[in-house]
N, C-alpha and C. Protein backbone atom coordinates (compact mmCIF):
# COMPACT_ATOMS: atom_id res chain seq x y z
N UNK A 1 0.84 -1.19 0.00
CA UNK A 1 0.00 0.00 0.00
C UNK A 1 0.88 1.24 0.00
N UNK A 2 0.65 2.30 -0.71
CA UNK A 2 1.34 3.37 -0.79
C UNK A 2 0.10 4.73 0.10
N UNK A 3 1.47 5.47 1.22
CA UNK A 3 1.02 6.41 1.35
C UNK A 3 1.51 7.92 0.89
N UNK A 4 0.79 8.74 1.32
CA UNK A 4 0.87 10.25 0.67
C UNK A 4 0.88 10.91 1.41
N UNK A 5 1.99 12.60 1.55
CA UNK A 5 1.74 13.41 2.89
C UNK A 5 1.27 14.47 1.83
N UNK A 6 0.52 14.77 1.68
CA UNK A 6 0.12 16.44 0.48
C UNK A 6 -0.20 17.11 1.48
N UNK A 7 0.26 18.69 0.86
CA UNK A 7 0.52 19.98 1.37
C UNK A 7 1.10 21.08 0.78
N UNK A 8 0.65 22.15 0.97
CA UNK A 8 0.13 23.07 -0.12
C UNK A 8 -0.69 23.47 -0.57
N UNK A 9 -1.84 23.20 -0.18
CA UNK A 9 -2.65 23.76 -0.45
C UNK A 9 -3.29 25.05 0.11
N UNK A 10 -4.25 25.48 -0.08
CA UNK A 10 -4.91 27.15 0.78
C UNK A 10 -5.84 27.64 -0.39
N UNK A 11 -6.09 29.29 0.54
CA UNK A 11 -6.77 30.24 -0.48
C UNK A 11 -5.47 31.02 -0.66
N UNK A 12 -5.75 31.82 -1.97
CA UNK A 12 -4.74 32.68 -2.81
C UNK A 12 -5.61 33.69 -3.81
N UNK A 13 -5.23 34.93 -3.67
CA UNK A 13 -5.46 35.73 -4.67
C UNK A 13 -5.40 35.33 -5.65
N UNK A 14 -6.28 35.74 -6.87
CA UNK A 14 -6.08 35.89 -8.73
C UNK A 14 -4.47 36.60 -8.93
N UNK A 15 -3.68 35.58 -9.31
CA UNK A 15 -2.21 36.22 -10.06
C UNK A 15 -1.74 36.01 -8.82
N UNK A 16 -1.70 35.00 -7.91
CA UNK A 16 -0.95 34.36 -7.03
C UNK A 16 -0.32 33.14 -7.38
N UNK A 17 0.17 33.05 -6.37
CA UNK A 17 1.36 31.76 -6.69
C UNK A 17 0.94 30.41 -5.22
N UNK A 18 1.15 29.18 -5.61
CA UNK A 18 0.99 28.15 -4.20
C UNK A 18 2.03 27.04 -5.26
N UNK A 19 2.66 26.16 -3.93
CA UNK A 19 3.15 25.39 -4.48
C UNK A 19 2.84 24.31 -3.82
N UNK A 20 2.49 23.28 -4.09
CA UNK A 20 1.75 21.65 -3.71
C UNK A 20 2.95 20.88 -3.79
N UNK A 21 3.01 20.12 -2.94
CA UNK A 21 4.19 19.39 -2.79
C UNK A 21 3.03 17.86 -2.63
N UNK A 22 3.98 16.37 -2.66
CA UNK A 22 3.16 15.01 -2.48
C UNK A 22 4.36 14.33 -2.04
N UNK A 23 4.76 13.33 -1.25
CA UNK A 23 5.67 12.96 -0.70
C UNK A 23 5.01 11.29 -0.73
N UNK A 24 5.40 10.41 -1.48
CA UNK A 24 5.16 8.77 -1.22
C UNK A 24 5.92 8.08 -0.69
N UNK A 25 5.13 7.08 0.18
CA UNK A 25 5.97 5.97 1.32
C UNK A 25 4.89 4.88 1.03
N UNK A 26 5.77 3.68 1.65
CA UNK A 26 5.48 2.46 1.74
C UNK A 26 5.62 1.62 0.90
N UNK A 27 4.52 1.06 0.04
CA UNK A 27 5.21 -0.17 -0.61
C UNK A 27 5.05 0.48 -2.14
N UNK A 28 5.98 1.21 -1.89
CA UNK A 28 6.19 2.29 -3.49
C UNK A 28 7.13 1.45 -4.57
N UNK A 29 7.73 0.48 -4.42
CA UNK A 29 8.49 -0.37 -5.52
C UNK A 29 9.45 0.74 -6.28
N UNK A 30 8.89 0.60 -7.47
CA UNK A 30 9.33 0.94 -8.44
C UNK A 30 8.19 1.81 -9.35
N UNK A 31 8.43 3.63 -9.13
CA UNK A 31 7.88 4.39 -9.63
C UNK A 31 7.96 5.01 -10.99
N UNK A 32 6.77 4.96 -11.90
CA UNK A 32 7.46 5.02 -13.32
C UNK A 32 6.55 6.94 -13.69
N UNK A 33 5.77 7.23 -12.72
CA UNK A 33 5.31 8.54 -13.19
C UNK A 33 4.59 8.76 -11.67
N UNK A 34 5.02 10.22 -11.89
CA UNK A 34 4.20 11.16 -10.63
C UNK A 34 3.34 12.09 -11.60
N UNK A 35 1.93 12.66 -10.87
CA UNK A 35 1.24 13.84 -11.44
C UNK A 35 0.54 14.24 -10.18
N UNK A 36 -0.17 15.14 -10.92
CA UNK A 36 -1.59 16.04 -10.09
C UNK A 36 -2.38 16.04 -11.33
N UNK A 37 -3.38 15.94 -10.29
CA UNK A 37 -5.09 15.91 -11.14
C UNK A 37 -5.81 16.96 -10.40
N UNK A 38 -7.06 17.59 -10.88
CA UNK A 38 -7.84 18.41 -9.91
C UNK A 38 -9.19 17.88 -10.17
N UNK A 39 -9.99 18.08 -9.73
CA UNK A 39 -11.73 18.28 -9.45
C UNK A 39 -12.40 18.74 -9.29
N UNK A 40 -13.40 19.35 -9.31
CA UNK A 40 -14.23 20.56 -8.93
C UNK A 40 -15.53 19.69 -9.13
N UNK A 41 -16.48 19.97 -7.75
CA UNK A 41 -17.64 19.35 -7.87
C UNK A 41 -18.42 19.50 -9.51
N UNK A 42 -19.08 18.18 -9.38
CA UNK A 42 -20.08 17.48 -10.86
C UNK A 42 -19.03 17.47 -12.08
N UNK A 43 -18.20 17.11 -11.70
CA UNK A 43 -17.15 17.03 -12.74
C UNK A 43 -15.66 15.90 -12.74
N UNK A 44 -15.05 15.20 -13.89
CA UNK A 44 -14.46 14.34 -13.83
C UNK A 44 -12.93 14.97 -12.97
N UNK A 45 -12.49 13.68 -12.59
CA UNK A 45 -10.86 14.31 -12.31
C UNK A 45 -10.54 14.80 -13.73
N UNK A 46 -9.72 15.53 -13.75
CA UNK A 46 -8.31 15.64 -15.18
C UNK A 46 -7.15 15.69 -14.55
N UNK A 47 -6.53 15.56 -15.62
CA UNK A 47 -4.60 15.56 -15.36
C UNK A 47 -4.56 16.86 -15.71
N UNK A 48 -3.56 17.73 -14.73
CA UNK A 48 -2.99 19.02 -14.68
C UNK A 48 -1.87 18.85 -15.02
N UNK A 49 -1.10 17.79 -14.62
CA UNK A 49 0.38 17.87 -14.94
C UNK A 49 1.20 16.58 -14.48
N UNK A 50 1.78 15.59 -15.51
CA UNK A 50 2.29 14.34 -14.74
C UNK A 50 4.20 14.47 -15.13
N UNK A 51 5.09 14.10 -14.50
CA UNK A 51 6.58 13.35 -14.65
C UNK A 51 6.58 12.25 -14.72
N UNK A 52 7.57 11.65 -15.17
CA UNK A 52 8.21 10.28 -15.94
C UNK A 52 9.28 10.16 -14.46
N UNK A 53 9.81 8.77 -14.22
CA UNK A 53 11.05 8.95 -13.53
C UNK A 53 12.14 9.51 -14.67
N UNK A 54 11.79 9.70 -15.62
CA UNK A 54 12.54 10.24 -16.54
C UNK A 54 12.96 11.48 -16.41
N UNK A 55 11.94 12.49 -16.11
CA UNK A 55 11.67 13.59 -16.39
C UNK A 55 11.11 14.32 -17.56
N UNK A 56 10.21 13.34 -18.17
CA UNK A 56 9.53 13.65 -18.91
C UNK A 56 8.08 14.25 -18.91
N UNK A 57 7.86 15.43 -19.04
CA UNK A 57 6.57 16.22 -18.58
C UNK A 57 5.64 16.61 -19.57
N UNK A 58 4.31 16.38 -18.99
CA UNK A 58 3.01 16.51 -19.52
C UNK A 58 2.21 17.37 -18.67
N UNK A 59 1.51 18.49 -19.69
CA UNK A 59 0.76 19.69 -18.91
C UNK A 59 -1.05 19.72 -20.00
N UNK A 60 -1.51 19.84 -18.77
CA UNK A 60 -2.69 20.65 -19.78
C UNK A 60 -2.92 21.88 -20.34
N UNK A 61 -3.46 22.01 -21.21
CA UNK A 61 -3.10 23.34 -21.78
C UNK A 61 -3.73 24.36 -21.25
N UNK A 62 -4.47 24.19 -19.98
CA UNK A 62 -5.24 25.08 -19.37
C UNK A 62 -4.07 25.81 -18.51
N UNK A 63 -3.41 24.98 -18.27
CA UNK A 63 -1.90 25.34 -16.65
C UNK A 63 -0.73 25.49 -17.78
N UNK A 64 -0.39 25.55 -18.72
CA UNK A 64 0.65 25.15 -19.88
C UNK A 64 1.47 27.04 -19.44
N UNK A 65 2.67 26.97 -19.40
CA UNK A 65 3.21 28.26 -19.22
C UNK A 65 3.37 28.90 -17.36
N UNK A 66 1.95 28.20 -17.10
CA UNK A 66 1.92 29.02 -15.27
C UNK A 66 2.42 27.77 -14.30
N UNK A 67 1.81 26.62 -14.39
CA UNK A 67 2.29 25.42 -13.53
C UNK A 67 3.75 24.78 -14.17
N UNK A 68 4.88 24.51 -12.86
CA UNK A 68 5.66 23.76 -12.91
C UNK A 68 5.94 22.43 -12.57
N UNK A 69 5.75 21.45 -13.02
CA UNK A 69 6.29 20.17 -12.62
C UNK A 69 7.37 19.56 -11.97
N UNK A 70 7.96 19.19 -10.93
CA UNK A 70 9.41 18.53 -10.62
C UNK A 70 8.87 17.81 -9.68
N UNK A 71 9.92 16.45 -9.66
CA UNK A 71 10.17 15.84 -8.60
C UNK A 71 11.31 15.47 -8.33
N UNK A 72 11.55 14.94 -6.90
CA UNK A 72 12.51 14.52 -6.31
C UNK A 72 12.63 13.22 -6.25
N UNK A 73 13.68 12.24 -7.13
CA UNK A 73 12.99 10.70 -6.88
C UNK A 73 13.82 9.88 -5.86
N UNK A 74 14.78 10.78 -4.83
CA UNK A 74 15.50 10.26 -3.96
C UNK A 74 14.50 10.39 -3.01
N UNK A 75 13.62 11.40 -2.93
CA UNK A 75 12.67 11.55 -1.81
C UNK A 75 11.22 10.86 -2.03
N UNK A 76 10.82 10.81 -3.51
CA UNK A 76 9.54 9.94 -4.05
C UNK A 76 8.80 11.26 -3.72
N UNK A 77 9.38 12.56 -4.16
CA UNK A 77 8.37 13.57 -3.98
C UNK A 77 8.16 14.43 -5.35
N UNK A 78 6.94 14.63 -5.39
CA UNK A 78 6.54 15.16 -6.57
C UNK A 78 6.15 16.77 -6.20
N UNK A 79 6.55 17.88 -6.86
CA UNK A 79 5.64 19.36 -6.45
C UNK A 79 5.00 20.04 -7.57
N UNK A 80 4.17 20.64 -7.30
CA UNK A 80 3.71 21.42 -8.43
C UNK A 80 3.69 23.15 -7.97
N UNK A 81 4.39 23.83 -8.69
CA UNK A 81 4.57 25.13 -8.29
C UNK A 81 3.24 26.01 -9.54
N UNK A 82 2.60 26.82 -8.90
CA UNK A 82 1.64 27.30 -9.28
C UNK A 82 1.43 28.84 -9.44
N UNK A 83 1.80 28.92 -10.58
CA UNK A 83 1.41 30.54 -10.39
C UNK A 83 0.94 31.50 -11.21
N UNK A 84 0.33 32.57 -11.42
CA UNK A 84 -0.47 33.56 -12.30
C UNK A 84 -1.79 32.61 -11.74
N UNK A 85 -2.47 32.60 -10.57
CA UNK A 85 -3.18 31.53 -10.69
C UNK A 85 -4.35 32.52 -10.98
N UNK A 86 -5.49 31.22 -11.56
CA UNK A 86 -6.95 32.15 -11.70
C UNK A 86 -8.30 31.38 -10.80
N UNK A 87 -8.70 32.18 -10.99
CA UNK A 87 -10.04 31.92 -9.83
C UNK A 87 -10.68 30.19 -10.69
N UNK A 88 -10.62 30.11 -11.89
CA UNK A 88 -10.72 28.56 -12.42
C UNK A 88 -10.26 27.34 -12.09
N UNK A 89 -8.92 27.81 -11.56
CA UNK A 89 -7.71 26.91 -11.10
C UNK A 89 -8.77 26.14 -9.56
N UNK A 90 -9.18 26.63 -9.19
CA UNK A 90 -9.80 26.18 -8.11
C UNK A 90 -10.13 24.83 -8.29
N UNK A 91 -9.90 24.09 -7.55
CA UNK A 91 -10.30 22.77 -7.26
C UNK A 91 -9.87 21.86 -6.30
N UNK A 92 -9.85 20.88 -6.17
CA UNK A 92 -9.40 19.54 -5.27
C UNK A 92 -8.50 19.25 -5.86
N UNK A 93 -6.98 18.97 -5.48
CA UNK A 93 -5.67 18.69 -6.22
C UNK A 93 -5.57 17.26 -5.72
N UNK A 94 -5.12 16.61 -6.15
CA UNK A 94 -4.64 15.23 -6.08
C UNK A 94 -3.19 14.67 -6.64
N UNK A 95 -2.65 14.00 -6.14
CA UNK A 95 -1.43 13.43 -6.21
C UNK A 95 -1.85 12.21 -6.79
N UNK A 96 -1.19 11.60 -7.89
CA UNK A 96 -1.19 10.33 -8.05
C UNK A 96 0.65 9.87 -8.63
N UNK A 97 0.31 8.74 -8.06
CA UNK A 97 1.59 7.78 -8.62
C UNK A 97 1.06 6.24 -9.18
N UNK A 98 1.92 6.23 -10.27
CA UNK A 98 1.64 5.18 -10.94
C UNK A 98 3.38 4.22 -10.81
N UNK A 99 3.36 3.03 -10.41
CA UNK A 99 4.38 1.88 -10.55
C UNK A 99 4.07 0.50 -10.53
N UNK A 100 5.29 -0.16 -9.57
CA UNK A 100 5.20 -1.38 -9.94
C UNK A 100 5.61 -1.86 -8.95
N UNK A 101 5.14 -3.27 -8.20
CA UNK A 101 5.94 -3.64 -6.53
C UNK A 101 5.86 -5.21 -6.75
N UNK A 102 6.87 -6.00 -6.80
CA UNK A 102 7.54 -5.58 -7.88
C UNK A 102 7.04 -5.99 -8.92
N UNK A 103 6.02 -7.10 -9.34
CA UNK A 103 5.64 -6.87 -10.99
C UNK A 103 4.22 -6.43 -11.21
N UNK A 104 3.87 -5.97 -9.75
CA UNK A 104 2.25 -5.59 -9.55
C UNK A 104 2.27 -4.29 -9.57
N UNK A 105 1.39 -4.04 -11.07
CA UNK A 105 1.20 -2.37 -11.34
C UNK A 105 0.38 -1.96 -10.27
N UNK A 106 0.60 -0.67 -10.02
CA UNK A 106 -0.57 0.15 -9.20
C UNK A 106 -0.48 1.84 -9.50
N UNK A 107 -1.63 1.90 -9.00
CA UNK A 107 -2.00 3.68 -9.50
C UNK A 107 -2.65 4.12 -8.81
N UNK A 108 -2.17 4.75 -7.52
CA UNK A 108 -2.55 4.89 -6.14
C UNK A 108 -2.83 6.64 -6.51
N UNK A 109 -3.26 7.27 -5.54
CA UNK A 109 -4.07 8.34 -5.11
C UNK A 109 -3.81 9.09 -3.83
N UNK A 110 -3.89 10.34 -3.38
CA UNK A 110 -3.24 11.06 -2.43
C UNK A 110 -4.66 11.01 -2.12
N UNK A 111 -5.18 11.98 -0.56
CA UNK A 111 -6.21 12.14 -0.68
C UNK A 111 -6.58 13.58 -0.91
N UNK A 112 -5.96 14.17 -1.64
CA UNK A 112 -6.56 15.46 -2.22
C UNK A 112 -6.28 16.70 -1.08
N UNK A 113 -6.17 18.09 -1.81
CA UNK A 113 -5.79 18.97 -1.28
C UNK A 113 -6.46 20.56 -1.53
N UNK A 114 -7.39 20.95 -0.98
CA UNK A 114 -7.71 22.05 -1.34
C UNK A 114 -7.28 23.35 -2.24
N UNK A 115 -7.65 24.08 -3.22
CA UNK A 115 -6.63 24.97 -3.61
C UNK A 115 -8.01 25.93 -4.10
N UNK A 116 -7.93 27.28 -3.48
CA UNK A 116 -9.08 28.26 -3.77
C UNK A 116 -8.84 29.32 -4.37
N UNK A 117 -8.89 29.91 -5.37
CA UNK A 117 -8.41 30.98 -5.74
C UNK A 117 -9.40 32.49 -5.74
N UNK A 118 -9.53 33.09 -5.06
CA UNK A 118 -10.57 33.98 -4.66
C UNK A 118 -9.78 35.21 -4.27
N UNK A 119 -10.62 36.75 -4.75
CA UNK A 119 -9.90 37.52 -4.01
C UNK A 119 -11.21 38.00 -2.94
């Protein structure tokens, strides 16, 4: 079972900045991609932004230019730095990791993190 410490989240002004951090433990194996997803009630998750252990990065084009992607894979931590944010950006952030322990895929889930953008 894999756990998650997320943090970072809050309220923030329009054309503010937050940065979300996700930190994984336990039976994390072998990690082949970190992301964030968001939510906003009556509506599906989406992907905001995922890494490769590669460092290979994927953005939506809604966050494309304002959100940054990195992780740390000595720490199994993923962050997302956020900024020019807009009152849209609002949602439930989520951490996910996708791997392997060891030949059993999994695609585990943080439990989500507030992020409000309001002035």
């Amino acid at each position: 079972q894999v756990q998650f410490v997320e943090s970072g989240g809050g309220l923030v002004q329009p054309g503010g900045s937050l940065r979300l951090s996700c930190a994984a433990s336990g039976s994390i194996g072998s990690i082949t991609a970190m992301g964030w997803y968001r939510q906003t009630p009556g509506n599906e998750r989406e992907l905001v932004a995922s890494i490769t252990s590669g460092g290979r990065t994927n953005y939506a084009n809604p966050v494309k230019g304002r959100f940054t992607i990195s992780r740390d894979n000595a720490k199994n931590t993923v962050y997302l730095q956020m900024n020019s944010l807009k009152p849209e950006d609002t949602a439930v952030y989520y951490c996910n990791v996708k791997g392997s322990n060891p030949k059993i895929e999994y695609d585990s889930w943080g439990q989500g993190t507030q992020v409000t953008v309001s002035s």
